[in-house]
C-alpha atoms as a PDB file:
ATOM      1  CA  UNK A   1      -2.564 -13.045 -30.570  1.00  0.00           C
ATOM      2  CA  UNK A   2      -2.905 -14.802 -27.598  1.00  0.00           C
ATOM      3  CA  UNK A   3      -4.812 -12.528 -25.426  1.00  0.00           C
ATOM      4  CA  UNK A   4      -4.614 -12.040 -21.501  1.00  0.00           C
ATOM      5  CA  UNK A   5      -5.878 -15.257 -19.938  1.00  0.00           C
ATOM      6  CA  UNK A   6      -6.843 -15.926 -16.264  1.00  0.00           C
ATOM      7  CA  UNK A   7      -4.320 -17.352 -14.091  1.00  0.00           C
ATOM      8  CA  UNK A   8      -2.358 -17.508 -16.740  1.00  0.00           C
ATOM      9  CA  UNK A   9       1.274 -19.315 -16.122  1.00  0.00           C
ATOM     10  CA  UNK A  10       2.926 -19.802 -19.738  1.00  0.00           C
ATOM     11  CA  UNK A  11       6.588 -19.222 -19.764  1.00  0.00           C
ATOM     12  CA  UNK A  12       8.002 -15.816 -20.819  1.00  0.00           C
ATOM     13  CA  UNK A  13       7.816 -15.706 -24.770  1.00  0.00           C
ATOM     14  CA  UNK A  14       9.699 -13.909 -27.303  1.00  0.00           C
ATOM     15  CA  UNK A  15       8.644 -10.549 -26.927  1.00  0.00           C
ATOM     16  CA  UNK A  16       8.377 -10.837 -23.384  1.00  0.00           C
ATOM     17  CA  UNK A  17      12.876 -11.854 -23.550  1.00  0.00           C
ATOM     18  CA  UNK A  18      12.470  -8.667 -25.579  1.00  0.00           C
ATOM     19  CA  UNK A  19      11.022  -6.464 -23.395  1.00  0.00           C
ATOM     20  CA  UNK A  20      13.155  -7.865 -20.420  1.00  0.00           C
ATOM     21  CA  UNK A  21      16.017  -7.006 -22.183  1.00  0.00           C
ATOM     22  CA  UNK A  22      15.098  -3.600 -22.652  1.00  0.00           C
ATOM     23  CA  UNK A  23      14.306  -2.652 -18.884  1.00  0.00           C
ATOM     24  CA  UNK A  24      17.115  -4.797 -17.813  1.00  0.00           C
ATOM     25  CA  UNK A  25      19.153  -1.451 -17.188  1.00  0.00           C
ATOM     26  CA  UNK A  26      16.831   0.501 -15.183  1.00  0.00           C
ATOM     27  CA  UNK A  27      16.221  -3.135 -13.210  1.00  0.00           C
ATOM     28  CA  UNK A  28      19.643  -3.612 -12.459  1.00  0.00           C
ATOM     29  CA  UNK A  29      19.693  -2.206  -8.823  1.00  0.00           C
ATOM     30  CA  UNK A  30      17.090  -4.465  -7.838  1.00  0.00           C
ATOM     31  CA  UNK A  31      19.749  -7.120  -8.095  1.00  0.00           C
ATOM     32  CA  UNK A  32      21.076  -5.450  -4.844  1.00  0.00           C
ATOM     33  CA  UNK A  33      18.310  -6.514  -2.405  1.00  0.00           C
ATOM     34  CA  UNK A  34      18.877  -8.470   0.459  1.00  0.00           C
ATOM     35  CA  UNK A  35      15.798 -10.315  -0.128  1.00  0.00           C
ATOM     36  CA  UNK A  36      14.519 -11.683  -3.546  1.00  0.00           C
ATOM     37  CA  UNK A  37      11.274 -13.654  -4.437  1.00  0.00           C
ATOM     38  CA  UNK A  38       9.335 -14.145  -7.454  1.00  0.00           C
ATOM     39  CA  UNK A  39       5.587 -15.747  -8.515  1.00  0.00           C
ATOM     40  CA  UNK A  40       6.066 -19.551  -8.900  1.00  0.00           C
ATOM     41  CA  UNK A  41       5.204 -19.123 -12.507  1.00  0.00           C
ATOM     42  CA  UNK A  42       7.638 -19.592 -14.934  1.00  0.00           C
ATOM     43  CA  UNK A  43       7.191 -16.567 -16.420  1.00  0.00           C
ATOM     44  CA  UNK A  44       8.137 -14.792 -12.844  1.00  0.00           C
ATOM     45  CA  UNK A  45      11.245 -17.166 -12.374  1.00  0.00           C
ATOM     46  CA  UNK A  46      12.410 -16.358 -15.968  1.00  0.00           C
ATOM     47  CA  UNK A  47      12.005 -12.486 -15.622  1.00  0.00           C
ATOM     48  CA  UNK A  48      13.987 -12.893 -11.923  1.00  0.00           C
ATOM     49  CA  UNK A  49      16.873 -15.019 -13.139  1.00  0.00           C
ATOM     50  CA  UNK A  50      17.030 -12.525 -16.443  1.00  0.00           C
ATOM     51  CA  UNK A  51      17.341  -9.849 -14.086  1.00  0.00           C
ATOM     52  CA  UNK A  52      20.236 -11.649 -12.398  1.00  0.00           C
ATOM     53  CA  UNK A  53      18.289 -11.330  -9.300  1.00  0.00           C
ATOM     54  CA  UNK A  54      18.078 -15.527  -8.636  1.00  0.00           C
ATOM     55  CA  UNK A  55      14.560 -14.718  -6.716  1.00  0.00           C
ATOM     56  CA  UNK A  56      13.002 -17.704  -4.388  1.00  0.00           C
ATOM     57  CA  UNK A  57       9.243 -18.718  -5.525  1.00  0.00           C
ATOM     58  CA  UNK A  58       7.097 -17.825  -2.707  1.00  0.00           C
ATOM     59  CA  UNK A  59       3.518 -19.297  -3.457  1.00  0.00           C
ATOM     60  CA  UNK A  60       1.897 -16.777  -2.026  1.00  0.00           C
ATOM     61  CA  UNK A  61       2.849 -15.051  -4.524  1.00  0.00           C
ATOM     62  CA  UNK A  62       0.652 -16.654  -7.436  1.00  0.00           C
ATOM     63  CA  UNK A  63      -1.975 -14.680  -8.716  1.00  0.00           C
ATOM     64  CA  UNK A  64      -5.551 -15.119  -7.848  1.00  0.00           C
ATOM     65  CA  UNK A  65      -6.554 -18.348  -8.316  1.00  0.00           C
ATOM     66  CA  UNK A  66      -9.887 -18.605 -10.741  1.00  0.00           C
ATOM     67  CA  UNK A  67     -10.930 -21.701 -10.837  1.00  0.00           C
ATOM     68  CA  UNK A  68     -13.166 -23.040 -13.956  1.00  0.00           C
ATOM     69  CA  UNK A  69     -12.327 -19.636 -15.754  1.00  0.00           C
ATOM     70  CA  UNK A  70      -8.288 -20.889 -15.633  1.00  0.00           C
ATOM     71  CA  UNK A  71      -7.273 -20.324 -19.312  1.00  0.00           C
ATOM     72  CA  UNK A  72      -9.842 -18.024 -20.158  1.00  0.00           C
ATOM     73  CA  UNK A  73     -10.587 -14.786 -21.921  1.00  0.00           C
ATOM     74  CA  UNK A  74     -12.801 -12.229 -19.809  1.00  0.00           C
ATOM     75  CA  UNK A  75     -14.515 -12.400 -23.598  1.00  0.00           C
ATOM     76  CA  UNK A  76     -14.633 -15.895 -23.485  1.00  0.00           C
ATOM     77  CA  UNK A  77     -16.422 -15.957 -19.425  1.00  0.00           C
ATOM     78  CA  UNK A  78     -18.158 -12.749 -20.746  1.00  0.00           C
ATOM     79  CA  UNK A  79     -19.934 -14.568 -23.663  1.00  0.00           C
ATOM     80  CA  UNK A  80     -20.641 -17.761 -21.697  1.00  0.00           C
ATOM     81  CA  UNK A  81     -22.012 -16.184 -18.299  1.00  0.00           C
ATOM     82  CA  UNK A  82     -22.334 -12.711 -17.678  1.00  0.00           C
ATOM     83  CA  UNK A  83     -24.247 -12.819 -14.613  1.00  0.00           C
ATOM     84  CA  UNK A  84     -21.256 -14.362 -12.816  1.00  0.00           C
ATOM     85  CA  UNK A  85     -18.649 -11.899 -14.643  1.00  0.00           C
ATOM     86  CA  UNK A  86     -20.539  -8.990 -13.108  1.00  0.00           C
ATOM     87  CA  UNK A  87     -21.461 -10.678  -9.769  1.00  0.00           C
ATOM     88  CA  UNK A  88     -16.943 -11.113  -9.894  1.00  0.00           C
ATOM     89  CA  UNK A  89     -17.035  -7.447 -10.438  1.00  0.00           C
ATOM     90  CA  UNK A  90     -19.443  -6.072  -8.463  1.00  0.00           C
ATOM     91  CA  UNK A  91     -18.734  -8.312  -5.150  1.00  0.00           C
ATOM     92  CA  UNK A  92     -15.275  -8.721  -4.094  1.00  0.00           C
ATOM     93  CA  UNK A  93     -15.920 -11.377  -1.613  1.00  0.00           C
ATOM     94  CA  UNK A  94     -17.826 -13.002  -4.815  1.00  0.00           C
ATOM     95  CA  UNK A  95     -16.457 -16.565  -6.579  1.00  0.00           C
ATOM     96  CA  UNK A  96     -18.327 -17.258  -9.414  1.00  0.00           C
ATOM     97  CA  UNK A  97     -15.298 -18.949 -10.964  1.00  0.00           C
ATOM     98  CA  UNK A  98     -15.104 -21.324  -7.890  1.00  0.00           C
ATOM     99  CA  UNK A  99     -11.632 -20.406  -7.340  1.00  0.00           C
ATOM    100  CA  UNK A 100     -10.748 -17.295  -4.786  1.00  0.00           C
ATOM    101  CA  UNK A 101     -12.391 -14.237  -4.436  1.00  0.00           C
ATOM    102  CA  UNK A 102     -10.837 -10.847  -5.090  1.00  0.00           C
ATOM    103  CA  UNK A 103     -10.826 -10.541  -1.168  1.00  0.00           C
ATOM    104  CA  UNK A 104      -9.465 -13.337  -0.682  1.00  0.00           C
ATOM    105  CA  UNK A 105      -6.467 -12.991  -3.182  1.00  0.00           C
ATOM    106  CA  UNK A 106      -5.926  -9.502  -1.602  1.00  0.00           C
ATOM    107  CA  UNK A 107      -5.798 -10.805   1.798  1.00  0.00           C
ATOM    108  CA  UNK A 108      -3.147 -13.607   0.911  1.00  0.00           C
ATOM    109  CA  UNK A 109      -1.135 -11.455  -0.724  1.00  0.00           C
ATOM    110  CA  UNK A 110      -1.225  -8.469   2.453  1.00  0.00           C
ATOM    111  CA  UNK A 111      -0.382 -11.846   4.685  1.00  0.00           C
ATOM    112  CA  UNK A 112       2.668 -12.165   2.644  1.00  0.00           C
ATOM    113  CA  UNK A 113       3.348  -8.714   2.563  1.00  0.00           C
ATOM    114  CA  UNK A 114       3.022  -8.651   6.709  1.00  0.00           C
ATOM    115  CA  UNK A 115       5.186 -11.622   6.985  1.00  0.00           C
ATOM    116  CA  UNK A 116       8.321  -9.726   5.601  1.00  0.00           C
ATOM    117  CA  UNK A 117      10.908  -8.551   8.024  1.00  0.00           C
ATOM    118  CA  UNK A 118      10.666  -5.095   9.441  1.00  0.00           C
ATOM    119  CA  UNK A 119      11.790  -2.027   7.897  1.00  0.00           C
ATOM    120  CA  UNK A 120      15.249  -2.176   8.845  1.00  0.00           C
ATOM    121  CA  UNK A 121      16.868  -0.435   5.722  1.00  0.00           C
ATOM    122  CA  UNK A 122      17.066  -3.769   4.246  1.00  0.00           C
ATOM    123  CA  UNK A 123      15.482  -3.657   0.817  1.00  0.00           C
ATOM    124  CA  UNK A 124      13.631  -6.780  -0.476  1.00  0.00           C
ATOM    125  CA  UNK A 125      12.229  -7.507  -4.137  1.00  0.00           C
ATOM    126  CA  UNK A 126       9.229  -9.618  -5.466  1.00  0.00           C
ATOM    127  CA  UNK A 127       8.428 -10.132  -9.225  1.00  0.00           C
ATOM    128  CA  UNK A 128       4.812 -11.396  -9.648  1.00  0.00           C
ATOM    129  CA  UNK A 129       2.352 -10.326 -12.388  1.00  0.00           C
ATOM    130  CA  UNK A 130       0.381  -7.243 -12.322  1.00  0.00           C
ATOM    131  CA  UNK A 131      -2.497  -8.683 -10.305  1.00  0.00           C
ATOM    132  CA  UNK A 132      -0.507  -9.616  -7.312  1.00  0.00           C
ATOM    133  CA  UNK A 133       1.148  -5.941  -7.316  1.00  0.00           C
ATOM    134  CA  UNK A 134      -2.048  -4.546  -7.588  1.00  0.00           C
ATOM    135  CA  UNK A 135      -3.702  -6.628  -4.761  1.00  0.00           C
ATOM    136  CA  UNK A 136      -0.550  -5.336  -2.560  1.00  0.00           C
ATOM    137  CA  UNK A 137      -0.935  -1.881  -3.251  1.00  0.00           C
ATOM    138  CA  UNK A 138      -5.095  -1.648  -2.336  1.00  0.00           C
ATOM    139  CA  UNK A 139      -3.493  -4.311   1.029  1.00  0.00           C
ATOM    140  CA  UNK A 140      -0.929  -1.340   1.636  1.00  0.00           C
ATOM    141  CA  UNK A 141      -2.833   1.756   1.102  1.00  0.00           C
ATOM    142  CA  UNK A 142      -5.994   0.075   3.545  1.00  0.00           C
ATOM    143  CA  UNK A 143      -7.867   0.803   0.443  1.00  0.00           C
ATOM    144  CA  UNK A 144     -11.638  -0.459  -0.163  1.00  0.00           C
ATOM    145  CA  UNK A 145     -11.106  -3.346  -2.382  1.00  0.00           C
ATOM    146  CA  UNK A 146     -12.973  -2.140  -5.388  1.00  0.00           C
ATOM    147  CA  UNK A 147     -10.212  -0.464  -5.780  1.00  0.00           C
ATOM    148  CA  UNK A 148      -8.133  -2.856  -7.159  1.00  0.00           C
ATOM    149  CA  UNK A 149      -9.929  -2.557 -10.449  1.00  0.00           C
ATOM    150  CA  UNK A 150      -9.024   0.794 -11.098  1.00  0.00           C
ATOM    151  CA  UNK A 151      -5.171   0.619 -10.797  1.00  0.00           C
ATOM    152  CA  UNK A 152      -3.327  -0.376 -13.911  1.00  0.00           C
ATOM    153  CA  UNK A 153       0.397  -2.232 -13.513  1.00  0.00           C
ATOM    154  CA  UNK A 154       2.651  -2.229 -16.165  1.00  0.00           C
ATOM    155  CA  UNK A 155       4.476  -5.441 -16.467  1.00  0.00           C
ATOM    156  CA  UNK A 156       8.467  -4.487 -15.924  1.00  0.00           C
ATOM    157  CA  UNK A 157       7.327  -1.889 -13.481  1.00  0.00           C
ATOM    158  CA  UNK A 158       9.039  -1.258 -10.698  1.00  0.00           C
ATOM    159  CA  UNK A 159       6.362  -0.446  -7.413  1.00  0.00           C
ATOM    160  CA  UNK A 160       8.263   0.518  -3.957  1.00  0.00           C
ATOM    161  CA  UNK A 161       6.137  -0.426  -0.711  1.00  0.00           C
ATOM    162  CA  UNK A 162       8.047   0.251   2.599  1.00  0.00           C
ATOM    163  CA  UNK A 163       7.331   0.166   6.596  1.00  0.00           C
ATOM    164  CA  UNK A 164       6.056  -2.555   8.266  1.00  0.00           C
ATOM    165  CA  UNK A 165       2.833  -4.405   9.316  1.00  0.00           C
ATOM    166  CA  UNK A 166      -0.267  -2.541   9.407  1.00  0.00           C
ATOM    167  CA  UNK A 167       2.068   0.694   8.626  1.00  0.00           C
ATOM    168  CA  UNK A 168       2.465   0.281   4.819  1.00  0.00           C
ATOM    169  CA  UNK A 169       3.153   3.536   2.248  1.00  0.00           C
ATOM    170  CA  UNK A 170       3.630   3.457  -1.268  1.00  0.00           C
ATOM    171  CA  UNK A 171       6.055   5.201  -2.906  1.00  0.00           C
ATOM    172  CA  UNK A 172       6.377   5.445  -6.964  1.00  0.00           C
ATOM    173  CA  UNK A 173       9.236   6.468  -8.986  1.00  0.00           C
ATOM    174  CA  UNK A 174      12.552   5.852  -7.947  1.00  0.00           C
ATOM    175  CA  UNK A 175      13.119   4.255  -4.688  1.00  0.00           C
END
């Protein structure tokens, strides 16, 4: 088993083509947006193009970058230093990892998100991993950013964020 890692970018493996597959069908109409952007990882790209949606890497889009713990368990940091795994926790403009801090990541990804064209009806589609949806979601809802621990993201979930900068809502189900 080979665990969740930090900024993890291995391509999509075989279970991962699996489970692609099987939401394929309820992805479909994603396919329709004007606007379509993945995670430069390769596991982004491949779950984009195996949606048929042919998304354009947007860096921004990467998910938090962390530094010496790249590659690494939260067991693995956990074992080594603790003290810096809870100062990470505990402080989101923290860096123990000497990559970004969770405030940071949140803020790059809201810049991304205020970047994107008005709402105009137009719809537009990203596929990044669950971080990156969760740092837009606490960037959307204004929410303290603590909070981004406590929202789980299914990977092959679809999350709908409309309006515009500064006016962001979050919608979930179909939308």
């Amino acid at each position: 088993m080979l665990g969740e890692r930090f900024d993890d970018d291995r391509p999509l493996d075989m279970a991962g083509w699996h489970d692609v597959r099987l939401a394929a069908p309820a992805l479909t109409p994603l396919a329709a947006a004007e606007l379509r952007y993945c995670s430069p990882t390769p596991r982004s790209r491949a779950t984009g193009d195996a949606l048929g949606l042919a998304p354009l890497a947007q860096p921004a889009l990467r998910d938090c970058d962390m530094g010496r713990w790249r590659g690494l368990t939260l067991s693995d940091v956990t074992a080594h230093d603790p003290a810096a795994v809870d100062a990470w926790l505990g402080d989101p403009r923290s860096a123990p990892h000497g990559g970004e801090s969770l405030l940071a990541f949140i803020s790059r990804v809201g810049r991304w998100l205020d970047t994107r064209p008005a709402d105009d009806g137009g719809r537009i589609v990203a596929v990044a991993e669950p971080g990156v949806v969760r740092a837009a979601i606490v960037y959307a809802l204004k929410a303290p950013p603590a909070t981004y621990w406590n929202i789980g993201v299914r990977p092959l979930s679809a999350v709908n964020v409309t309006g515009w900068t500064g006016r962001w809502s979050l919608s979930l189900g179909d939308g």
